[in-house]
N, C-alpha and C. Protein backbone atom coordinates (compact mmCIF):
# COMPACT_ATOMS: atom_id res chain seq x y z
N UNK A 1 0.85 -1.18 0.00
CA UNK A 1 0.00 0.00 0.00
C UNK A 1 0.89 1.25 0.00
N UNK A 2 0.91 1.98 -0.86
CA UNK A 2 1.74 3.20 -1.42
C UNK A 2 0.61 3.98 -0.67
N UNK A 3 1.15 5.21 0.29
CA UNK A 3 0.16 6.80 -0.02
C UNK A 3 1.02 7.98 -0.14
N UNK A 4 -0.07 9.03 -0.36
CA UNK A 4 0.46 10.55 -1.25
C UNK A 4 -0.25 11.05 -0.69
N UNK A 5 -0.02 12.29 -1.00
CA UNK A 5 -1.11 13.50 -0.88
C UNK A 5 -1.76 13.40 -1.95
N UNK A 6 -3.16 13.99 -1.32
CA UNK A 6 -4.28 14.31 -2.99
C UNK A 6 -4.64 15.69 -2.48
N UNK A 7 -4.63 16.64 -3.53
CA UNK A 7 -4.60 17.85 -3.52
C UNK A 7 -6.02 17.86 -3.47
N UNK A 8 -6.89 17.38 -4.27
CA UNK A 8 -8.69 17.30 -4.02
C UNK A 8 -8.85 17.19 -2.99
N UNK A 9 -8.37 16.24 -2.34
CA UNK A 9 -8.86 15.99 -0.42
C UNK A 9 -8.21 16.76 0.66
N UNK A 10 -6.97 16.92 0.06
CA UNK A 10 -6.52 17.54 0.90
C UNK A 10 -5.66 16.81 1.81
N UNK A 11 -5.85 15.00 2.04
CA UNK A 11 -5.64 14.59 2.79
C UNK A 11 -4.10 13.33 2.47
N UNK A 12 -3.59 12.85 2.90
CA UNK A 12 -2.94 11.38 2.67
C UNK A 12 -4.08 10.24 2.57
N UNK A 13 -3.61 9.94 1.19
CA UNK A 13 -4.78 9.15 0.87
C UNK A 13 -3.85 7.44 0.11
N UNK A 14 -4.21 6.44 0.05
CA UNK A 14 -3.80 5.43 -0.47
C UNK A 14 -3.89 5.80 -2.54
N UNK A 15 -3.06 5.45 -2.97
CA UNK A 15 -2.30 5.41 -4.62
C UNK A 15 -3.05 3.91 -4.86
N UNK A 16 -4.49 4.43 -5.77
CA UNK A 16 -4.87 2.67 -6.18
C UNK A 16 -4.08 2.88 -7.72
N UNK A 17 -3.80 1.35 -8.04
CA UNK A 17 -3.07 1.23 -9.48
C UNK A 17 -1.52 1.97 -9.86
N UNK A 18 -1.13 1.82 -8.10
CA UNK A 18 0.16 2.73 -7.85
C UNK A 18 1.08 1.52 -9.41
N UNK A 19 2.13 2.78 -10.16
CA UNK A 19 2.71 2.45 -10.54
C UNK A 19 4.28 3.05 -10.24
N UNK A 20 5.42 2.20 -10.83
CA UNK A 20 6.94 2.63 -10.32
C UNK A 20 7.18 3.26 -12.18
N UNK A 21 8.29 4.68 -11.77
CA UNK A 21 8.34 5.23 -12.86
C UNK A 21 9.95 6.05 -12.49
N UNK A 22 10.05 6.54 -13.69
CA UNK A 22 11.76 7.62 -13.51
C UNK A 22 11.44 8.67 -13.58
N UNK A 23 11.88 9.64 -13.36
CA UNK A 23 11.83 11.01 -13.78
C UNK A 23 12.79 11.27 -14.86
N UNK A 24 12.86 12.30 -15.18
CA UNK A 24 13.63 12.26 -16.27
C UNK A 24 15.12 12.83 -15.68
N UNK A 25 15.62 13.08 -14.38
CA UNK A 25 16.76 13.07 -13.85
C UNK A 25 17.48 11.63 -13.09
N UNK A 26 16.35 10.34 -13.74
CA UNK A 26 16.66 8.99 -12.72
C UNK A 26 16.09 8.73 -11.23
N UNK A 27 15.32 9.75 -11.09
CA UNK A 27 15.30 9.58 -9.60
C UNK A 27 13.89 8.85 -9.86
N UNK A 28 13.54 7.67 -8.71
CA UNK A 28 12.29 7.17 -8.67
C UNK A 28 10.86 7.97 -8.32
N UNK A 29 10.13 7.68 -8.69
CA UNK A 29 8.63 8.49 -8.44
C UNK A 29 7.24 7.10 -8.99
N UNK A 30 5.98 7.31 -8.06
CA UNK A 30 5.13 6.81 -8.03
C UNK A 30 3.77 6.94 -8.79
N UNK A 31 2.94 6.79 -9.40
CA UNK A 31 2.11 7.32 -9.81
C UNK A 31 0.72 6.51 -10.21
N UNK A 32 -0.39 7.19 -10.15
CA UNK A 32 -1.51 6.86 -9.70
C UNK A 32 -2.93 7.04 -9.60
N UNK A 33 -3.67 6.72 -8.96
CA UNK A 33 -5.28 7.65 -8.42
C UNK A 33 -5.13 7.69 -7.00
N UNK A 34 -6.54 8.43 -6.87
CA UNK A 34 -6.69 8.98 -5.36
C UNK A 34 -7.57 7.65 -5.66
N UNK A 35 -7.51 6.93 -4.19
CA UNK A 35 -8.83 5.59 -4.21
C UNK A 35 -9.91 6.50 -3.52
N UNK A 36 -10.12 7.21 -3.39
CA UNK A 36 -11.24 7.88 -2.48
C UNK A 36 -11.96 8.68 -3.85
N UNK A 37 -11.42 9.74 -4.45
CA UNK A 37 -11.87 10.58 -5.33
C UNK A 37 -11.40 10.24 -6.92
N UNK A 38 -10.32 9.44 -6.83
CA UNK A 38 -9.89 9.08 -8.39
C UNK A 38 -9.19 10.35 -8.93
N UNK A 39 -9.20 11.49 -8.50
CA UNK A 39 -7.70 12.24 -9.08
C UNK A 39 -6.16 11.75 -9.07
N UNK A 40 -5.54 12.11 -10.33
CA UNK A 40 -4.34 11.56 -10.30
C UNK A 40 -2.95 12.33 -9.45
N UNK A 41 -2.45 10.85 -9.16
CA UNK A 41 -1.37 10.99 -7.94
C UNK A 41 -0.20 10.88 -8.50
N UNK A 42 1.19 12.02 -7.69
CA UNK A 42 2.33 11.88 -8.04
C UNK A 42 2.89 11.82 -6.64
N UNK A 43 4.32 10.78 -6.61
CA UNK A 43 4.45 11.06 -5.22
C UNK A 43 6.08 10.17 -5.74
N UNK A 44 7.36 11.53 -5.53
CA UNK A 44 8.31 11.30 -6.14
C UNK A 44 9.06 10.24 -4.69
N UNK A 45 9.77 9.14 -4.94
CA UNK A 45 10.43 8.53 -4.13
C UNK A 45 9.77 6.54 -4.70
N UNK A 46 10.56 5.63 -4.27
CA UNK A 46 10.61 4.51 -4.25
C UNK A 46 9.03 3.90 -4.05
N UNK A 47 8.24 2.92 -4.11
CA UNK A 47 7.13 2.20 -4.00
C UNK A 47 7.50 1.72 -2.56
């Protein structure tokens, strides 16, 4: 279970369909939905 912030809620919320990704400097980042509201999630660092 990955979580982020969701800017809609406002709150730390769980990343459903969390996926692992690069940035374009190599560094790891996460990405996703809000499972509560379904806005999309970024949340730079490791799974």
């Amino acid at each position: 279970m990955v979580q982020g912030y969701c800017v809609k809620c406002k709150k730390t919320r769980e990343i459903k369909g969390a996926k692992q990704t690069k940035l374009k400097n190599g560094r790891p980042a996460v990405t996703g939905t809000c499972a509560v509201c379904g806005t999309k999630m970024f949340k730079i660092g490791k799974m």
